[in-house]
N, C-alpha and C. Protein backbone atom coordinates (compact mmCIF):
# COMPACT_ATOMS: atom_id res chain seq x y z
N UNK A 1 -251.78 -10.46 -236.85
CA UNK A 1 -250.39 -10.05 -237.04
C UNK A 1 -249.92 -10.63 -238.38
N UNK A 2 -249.19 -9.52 -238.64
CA UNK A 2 -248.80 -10.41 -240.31
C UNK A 2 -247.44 -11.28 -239.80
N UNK A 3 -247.45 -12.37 -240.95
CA UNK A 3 -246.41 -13.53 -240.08
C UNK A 3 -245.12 -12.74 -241.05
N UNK A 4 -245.09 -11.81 -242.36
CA UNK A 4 -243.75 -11.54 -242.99
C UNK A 4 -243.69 -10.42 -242.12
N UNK A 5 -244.12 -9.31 -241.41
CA UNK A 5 -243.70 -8.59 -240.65
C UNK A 5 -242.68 -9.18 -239.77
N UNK A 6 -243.71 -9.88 -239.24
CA UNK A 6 -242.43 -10.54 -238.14
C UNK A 6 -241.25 -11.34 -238.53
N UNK A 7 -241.62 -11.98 -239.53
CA UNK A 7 -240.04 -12.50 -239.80
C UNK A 7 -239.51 -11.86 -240.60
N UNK A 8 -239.74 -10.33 -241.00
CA UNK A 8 -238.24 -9.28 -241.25
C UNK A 8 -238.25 -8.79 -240.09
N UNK A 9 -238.79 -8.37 -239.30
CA UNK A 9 -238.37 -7.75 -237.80
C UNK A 9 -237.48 -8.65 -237.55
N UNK A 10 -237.85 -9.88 -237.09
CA UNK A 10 -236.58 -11.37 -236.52
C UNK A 10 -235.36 -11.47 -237.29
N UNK A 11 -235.56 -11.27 -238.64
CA UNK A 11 -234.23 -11.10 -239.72
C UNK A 11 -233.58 -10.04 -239.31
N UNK A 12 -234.11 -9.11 -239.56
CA UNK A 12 -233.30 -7.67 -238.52
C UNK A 12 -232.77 -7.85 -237.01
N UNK A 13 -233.46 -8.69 -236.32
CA UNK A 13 -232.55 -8.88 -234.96
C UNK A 13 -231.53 -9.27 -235.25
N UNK A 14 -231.46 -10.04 -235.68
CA UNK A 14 -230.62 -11.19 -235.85
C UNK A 14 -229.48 -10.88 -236.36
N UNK A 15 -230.12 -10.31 -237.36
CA UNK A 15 -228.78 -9.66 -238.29
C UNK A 15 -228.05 -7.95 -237.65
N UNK A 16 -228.74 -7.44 -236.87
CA UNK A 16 -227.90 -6.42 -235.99
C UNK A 16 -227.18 -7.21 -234.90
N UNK A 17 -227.61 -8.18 -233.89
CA UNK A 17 -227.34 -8.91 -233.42
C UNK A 17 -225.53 -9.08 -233.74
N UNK A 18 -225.95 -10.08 -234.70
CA UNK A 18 -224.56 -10.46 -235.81
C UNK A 18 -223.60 -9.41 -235.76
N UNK A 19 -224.18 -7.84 -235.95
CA UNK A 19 -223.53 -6.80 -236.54
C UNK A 19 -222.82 -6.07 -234.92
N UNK A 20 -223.34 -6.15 -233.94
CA UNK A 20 -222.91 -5.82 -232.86
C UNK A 20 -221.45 -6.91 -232.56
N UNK A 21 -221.44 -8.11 -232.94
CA UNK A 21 -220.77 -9.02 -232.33
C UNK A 21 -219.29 -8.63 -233.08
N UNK A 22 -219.63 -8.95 -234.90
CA UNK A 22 -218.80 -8.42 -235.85
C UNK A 22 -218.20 -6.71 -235.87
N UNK A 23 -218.82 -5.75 -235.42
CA UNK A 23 -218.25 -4.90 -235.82
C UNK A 23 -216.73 -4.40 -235.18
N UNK A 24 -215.62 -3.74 -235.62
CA UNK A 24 -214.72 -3.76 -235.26
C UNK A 24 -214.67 -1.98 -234.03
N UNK A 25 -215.35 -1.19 -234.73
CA UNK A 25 -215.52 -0.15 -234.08
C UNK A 25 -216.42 -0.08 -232.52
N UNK A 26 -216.32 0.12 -231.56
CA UNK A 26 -216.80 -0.29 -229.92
C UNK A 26 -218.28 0.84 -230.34
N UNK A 27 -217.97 1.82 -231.14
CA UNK A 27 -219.01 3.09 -231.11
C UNK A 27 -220.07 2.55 -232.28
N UNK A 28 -219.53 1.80 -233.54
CA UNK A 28 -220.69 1.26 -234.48
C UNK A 28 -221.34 0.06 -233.27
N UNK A 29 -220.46 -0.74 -232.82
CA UNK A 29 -221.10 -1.80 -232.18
C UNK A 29 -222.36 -1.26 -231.11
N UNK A 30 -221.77 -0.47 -230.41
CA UNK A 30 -223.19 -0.02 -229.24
C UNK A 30 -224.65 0.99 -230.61
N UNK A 31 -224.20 1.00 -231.66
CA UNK A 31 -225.44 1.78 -232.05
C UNK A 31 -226.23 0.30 -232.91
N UNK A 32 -225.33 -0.24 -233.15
CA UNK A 32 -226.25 -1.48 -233.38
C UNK A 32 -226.66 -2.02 -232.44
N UNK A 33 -226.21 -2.84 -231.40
CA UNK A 33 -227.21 -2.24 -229.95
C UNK A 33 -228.44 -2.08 -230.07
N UNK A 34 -228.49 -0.43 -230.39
CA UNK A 34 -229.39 0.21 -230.19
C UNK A 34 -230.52 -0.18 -230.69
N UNK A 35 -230.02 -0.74 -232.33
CA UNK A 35 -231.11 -0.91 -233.09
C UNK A 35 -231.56 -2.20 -232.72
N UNK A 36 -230.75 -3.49 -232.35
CA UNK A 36 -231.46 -4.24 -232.08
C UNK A 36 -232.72 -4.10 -230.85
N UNK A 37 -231.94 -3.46 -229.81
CA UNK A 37 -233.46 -3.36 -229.18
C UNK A 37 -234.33 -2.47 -229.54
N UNK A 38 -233.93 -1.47 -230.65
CA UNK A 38 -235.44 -1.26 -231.24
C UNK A 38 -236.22 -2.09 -232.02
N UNK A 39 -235.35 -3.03 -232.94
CA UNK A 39 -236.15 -3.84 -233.57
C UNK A 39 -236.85 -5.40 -232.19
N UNK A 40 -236.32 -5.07 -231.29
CA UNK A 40 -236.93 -5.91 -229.99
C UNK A 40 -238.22 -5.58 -229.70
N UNK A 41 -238.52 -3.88 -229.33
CA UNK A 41 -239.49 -3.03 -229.33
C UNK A 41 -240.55 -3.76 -230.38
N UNK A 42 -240.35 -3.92 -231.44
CA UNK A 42 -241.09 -3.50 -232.41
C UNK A 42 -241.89 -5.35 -232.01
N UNK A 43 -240.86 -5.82 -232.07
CA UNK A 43 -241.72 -7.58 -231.28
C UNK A 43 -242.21 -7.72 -230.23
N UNK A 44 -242.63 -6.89 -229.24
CA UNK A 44 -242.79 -6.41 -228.26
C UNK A 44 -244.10 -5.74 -228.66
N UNK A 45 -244.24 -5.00 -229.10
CA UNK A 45 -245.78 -4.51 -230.06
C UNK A 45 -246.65 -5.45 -230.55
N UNK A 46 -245.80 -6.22 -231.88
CA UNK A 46 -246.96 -7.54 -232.55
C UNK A 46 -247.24 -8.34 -231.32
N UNK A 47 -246.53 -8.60 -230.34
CA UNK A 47 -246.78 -9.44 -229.62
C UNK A 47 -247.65 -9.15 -228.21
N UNK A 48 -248.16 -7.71 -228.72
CA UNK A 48 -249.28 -7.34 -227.88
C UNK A 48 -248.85 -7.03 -226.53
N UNK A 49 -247.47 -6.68 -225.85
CA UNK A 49 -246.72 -6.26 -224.71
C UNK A 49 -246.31 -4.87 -224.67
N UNK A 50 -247.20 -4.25 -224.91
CA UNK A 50 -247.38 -2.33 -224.67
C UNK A 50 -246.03 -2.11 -223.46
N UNK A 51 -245.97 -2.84 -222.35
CA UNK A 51 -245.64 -2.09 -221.39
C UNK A 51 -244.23 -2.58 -221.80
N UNK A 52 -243.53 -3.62 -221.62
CA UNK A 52 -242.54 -4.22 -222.01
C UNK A 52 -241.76 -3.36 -223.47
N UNK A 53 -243.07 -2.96 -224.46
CA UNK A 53 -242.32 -2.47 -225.10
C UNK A 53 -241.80 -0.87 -224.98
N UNK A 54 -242.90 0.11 -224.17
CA UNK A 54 -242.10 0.75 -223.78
C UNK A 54 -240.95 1.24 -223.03
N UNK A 55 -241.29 0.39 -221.90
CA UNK A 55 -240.31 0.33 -221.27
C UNK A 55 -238.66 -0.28 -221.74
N UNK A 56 -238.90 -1.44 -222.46
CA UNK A 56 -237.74 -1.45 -223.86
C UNK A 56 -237.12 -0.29 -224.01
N UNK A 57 -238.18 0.62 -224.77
CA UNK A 57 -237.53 1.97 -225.09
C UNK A 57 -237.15 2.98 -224.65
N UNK A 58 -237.83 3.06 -223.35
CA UNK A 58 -237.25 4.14 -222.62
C UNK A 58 -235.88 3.72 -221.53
N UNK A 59 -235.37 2.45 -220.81
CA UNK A 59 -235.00 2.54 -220.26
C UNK A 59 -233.58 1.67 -220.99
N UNK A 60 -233.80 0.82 -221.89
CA UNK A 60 -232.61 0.44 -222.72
C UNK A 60 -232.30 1.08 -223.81
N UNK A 61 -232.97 1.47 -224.69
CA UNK A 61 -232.25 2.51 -225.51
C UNK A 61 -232.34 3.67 -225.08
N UNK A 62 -233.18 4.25 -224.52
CA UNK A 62 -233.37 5.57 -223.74
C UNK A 62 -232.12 5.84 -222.93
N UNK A 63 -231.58 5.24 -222.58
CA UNK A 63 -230.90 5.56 -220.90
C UNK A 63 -229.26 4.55 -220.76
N UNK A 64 -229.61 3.17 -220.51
CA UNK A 64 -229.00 2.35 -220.61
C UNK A 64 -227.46 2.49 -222.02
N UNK A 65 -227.92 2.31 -223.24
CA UNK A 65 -227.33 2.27 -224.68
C UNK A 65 -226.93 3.47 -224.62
N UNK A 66 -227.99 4.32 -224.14
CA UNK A 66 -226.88 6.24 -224.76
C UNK A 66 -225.69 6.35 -223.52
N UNK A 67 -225.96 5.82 -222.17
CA UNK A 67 -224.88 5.76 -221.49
C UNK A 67 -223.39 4.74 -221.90
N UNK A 68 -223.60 3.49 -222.21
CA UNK A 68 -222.79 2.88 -222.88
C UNK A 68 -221.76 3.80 -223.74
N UNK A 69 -222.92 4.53 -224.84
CA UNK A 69 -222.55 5.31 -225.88
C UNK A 69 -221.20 6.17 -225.24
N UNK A 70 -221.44 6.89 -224.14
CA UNK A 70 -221.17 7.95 -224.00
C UNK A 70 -219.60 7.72 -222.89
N UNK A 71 -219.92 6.59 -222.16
CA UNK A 71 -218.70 5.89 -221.62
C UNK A 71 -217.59 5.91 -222.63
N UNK A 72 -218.13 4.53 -224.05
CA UNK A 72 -217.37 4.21 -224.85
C UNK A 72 -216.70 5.92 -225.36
N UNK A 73 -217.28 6.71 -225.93
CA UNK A 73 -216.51 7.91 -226.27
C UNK A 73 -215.61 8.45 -225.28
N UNK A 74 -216.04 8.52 -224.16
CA UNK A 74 -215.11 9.16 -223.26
C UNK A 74 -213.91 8.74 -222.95
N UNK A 75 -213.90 6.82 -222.93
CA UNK A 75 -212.58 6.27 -222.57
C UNK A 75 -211.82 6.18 -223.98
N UNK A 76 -212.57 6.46 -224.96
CA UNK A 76 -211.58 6.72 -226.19
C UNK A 76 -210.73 5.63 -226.80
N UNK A 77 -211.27 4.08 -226.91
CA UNK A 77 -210.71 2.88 -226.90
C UNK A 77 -209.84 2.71 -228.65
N UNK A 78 -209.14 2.50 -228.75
CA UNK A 78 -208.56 2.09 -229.86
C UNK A 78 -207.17 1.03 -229.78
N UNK A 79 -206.97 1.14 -230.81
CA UNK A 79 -205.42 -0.14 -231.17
C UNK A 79 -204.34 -0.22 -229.81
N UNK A 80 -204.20 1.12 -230.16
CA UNK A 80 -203.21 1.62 -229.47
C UNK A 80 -202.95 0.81 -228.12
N UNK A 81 -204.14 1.40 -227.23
CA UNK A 81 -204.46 1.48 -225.73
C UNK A 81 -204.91 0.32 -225.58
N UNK A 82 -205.38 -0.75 -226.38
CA UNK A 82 -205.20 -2.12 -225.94
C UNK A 82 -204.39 -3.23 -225.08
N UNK A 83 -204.70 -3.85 -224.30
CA UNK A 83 -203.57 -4.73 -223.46
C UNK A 83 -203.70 -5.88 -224.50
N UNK A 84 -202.59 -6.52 -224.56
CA UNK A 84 -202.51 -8.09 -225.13
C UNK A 84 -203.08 -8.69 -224.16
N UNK A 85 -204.07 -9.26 -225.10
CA UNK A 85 -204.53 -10.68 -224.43
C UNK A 85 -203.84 -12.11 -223.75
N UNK A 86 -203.53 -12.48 -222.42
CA UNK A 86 -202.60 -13.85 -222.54
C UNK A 86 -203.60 -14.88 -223.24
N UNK A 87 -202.64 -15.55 -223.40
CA UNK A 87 -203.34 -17.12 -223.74
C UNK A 87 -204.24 -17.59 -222.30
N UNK A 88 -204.02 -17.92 -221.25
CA UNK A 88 -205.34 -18.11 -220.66
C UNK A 88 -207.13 -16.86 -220.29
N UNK A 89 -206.36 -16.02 -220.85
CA UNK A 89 -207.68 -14.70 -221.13
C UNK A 89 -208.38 -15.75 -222.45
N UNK A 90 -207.47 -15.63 -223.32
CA UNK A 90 -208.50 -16.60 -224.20
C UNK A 90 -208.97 -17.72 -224.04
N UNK A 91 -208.28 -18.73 -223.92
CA UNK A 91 -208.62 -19.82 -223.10
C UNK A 91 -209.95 -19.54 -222.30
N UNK A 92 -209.91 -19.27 -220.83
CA UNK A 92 -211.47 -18.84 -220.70
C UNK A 92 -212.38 -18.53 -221.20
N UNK A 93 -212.30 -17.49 -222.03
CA UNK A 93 -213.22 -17.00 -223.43
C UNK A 93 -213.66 -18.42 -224.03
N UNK A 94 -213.21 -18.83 -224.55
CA UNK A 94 -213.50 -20.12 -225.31
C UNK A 94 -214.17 -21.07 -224.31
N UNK A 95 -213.78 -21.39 -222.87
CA UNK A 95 -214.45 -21.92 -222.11
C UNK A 95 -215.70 -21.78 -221.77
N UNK A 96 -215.92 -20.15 -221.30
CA UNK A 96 -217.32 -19.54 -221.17
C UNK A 96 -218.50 -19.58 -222.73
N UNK A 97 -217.53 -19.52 -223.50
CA UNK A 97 -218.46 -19.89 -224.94
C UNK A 97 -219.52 -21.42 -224.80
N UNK A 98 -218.07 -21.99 -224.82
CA UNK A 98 -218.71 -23.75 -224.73
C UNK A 98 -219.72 -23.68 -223.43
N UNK A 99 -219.68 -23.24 -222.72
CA UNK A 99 -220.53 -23.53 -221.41
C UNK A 99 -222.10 -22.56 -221.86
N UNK A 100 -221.89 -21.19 -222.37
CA UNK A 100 -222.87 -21.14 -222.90
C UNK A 100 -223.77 -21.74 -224.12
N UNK A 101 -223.23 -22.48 -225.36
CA UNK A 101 -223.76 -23.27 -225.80
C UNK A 101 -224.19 -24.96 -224.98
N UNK A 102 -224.06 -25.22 -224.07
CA UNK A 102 -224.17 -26.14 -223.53
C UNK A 102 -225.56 -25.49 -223.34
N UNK A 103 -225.37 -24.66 -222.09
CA UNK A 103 -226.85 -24.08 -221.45
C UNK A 103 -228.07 -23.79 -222.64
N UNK A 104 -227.27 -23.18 -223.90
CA UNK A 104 -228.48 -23.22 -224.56
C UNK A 104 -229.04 -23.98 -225.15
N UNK A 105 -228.36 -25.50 -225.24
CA UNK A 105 -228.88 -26.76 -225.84
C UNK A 105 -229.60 -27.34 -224.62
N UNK A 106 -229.21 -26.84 -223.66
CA UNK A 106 -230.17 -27.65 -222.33
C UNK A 106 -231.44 -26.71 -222.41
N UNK A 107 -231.52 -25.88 -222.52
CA UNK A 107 -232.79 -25.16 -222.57
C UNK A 107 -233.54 -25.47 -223.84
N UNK A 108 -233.36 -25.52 -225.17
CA UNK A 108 -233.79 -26.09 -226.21
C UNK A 108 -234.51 -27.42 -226.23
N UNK A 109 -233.45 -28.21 -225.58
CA UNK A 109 -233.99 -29.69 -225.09
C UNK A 109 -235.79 -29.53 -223.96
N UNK A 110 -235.41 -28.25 -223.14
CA UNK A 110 -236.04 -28.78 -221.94
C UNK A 110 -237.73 -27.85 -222.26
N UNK A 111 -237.23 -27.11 -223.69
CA UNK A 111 -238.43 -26.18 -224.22
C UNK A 111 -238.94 -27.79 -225.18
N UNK A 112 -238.53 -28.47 -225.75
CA UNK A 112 -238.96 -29.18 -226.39
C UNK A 112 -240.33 -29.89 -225.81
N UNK A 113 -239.31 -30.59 -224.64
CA UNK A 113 -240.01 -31.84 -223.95
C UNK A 113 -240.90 -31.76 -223.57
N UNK A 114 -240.80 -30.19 -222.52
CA UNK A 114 -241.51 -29.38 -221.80
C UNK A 114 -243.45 -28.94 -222.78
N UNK A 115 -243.13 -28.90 -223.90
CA UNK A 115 -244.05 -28.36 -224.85
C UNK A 115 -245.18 -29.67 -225.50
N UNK A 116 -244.53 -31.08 -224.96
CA UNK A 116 -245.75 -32.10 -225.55
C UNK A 116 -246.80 -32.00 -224.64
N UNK A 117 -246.65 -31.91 -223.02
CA UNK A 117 -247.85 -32.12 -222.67
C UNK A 117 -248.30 -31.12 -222.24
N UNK A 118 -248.01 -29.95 -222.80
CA UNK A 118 -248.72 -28.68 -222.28
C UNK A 118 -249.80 -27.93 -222.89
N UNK A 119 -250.91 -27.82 -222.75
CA UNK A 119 -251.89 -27.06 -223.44
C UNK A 119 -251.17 -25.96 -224.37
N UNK A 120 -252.13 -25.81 -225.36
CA UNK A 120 -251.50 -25.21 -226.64
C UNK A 120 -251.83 -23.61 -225.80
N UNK A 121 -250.80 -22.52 -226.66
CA UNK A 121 -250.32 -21.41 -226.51
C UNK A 121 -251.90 -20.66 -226.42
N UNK A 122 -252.19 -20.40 -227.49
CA UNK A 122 -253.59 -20.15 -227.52
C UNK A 122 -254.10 -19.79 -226.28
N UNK A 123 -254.96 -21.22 -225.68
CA UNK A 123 -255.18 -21.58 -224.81
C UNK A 123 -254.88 -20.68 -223.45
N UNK A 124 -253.21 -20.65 -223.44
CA UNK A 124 -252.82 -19.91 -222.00
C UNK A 124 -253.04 -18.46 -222.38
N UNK A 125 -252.92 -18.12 -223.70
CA UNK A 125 -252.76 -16.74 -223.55
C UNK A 125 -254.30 -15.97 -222.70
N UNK A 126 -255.48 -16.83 -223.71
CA UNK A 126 -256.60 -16.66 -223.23
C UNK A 126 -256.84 -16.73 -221.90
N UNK A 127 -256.55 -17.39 -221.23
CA UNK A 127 -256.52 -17.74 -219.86
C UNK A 127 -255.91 -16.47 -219.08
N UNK A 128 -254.84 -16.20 -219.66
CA UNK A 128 -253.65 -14.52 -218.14
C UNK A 128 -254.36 -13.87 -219.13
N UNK A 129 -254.14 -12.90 -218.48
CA UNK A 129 -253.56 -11.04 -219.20
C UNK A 129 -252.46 -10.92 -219.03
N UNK A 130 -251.74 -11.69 -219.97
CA UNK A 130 -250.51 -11.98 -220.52
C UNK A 130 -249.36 -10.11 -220.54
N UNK A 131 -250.46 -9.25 -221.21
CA UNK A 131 -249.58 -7.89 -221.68
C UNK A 131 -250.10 -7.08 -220.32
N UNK A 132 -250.88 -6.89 -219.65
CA UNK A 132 -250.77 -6.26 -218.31
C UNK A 132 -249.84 -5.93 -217.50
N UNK A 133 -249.58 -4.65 -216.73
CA UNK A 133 -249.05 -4.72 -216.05
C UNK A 133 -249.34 -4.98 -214.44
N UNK A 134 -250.44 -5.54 -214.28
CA UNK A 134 -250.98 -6.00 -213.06
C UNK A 134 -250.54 -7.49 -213.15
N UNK A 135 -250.27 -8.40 -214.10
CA UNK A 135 -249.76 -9.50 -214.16
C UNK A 135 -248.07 -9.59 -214.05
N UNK A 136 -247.83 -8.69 -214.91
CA UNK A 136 -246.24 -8.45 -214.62
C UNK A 136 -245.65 -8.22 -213.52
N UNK A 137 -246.48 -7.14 -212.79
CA UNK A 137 -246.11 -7.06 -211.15
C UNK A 137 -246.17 -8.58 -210.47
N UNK A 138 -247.50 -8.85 -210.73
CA UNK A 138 -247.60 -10.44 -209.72
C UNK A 138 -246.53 -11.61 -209.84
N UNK A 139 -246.37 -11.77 -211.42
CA UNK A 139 -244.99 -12.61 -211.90
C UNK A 139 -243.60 -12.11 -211.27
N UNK A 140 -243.64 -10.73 -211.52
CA UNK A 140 -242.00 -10.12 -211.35
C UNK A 140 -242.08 -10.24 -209.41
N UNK A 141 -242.75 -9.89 -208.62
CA UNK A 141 -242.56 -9.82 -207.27
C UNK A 141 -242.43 -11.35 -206.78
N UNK A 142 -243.57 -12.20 -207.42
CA UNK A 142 -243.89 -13.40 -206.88
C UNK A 142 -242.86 -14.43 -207.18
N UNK A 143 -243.23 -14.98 -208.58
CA UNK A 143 -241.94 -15.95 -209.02
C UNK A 143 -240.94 -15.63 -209.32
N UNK A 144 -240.42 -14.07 -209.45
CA UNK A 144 -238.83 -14.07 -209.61
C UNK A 144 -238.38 -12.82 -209.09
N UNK A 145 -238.73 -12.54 -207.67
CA UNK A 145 -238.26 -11.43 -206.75
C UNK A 145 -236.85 -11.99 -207.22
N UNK A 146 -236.26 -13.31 -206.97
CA UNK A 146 -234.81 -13.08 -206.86
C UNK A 146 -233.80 -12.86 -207.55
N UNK A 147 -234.29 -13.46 -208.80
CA UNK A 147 -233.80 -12.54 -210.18
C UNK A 147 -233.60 -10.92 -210.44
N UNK A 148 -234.84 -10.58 -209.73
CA UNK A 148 -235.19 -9.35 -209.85
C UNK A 148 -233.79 -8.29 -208.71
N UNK A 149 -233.72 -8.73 -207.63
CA UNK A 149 -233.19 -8.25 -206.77
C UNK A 149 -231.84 -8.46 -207.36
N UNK A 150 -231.43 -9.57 -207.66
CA UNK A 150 -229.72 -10.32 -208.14
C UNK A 150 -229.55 -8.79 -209.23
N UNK A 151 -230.52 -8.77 -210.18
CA UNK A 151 -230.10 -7.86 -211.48
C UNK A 151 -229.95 -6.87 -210.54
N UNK A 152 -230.55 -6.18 -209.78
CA UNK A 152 -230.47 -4.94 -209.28
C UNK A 152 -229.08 -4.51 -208.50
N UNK A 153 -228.56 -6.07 -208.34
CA UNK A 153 -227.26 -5.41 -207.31
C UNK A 153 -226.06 -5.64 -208.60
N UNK A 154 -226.53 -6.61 -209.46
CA UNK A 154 -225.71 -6.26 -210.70
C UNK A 154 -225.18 -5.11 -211.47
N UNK A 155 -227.04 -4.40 -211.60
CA UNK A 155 -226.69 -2.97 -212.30
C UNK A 155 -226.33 -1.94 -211.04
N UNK A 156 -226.12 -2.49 -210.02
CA UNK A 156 -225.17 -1.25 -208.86
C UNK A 156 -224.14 -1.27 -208.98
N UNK A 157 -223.25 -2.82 -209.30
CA UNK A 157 -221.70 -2.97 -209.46
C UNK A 157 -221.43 -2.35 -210.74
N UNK A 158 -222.34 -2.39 -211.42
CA UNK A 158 -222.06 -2.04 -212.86
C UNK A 158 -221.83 -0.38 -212.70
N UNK A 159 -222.42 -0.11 -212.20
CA UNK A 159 -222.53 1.26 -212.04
C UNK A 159 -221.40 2.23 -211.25
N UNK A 160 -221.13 1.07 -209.88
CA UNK A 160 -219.46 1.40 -209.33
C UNK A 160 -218.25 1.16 -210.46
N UNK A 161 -218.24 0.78 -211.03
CA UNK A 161 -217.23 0.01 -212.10
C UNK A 161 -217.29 1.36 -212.88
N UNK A 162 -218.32 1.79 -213.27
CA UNK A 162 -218.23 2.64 -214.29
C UNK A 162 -217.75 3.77 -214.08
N UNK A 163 -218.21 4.14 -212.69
CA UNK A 163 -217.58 5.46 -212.02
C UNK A 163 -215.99 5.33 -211.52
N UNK A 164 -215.82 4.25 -211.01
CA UNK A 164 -214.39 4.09 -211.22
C UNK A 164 -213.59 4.34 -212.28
N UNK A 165 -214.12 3.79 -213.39
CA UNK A 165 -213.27 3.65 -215.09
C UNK A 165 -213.15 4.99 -215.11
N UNK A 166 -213.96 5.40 -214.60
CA UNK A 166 -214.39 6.98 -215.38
C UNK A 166 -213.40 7.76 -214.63
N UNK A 167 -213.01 7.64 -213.21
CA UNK A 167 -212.57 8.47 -212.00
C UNK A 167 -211.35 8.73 -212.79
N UNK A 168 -210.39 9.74 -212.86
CA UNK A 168 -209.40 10.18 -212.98
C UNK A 168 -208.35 10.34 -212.04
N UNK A 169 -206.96 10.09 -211.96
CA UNK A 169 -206.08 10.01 -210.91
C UNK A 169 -205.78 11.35 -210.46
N UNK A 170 -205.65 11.50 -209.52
CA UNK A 170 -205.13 13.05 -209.04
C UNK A 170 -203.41 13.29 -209.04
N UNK A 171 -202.82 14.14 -210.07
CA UNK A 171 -201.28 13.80 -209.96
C UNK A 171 -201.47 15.45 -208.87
N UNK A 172 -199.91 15.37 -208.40
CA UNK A 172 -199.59 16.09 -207.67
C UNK A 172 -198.51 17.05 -208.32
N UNK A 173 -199.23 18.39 -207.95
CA UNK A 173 -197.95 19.34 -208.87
C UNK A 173 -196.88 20.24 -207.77
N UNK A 174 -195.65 19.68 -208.19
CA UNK A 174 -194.78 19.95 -207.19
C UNK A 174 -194.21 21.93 -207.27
């Protein structure tokens, strides 16, 4: 693998990443989105994960992102139709921030520590069939059915929510 491939692919995450967070438009933001998980895809390839990466593509930008897309157009979001934010809406915001930088310095810490006495990378890759999907099944059923199941009732609420937003009121014509 070339190592400057990958670190303009990673520069490109990063920097759509950025561009999703920054952009002011809801419709530029979901197409950067898009691109970041294509440029995800594309790390997903060097990194020898065929299945992961298609599936990347077909079911998050494929499906997932063009629905987003297509929500965001329909509810038609702008200045206007905005609610003011109170001060404790933000307040939380800022709370949930700090709590996620917390978590990600605890994980940083615990990738550190975690990494002196562990046989080098190499090593394990040789060992699994790391890009399989006969390993992925065994990982995804075995060590994290419950993850697996939690997301699934996630993307159901997500999915009631959406059909709600979407539902239209019935007025009555006298």
């Amino acid at each position: 693998m070339n190592i400057s491939v990958f670190y303009l692919i990673a520069f490109l995450s990063v920097f759509f990443s950025l561009m999703v967070i920054f952009a002011k438009n809801p419709v530029h933001s979901v197409i950067y989105l898009i691109i970041t998980f294509f440029t995800f895809t594309i790390h997903y390839i060097l990194l020898n994960a065929q299945f992961l990466a298609i599936v990347n593509f077909i079911v998050y930008m494929g499906a997932i992102m063009v629905l987003f897309l297509f929500v965001l157009m329909l509810l038609n979001l702008n200045k206007e139709t905005e609610p003011v934010k109170s001060l404790l809406v933000k307040l939380a915001g800022v709370i949930a921030g700090m709590c996620l930088l917390v978590v990600l310095a605890g994980s940083l810490k615990a990738i550190s520590t975690s990494a002196k006495g562990n046989p080098s990378t190499q090593e394990v890759v040789q060992n699994l069939d790391l890009g399989t999907v006969k390993y992925l099944g065994k990982v995804l059923f075995a060590d994290f059915l419950l993850p697996f199941e939690v997301s699934s009732i996630l993307l159901l609420s997500a999915m009631v929510g959406a059909v709600l937003l979407a539902k239209r009121e019935k007025t009555e014509i006298s």
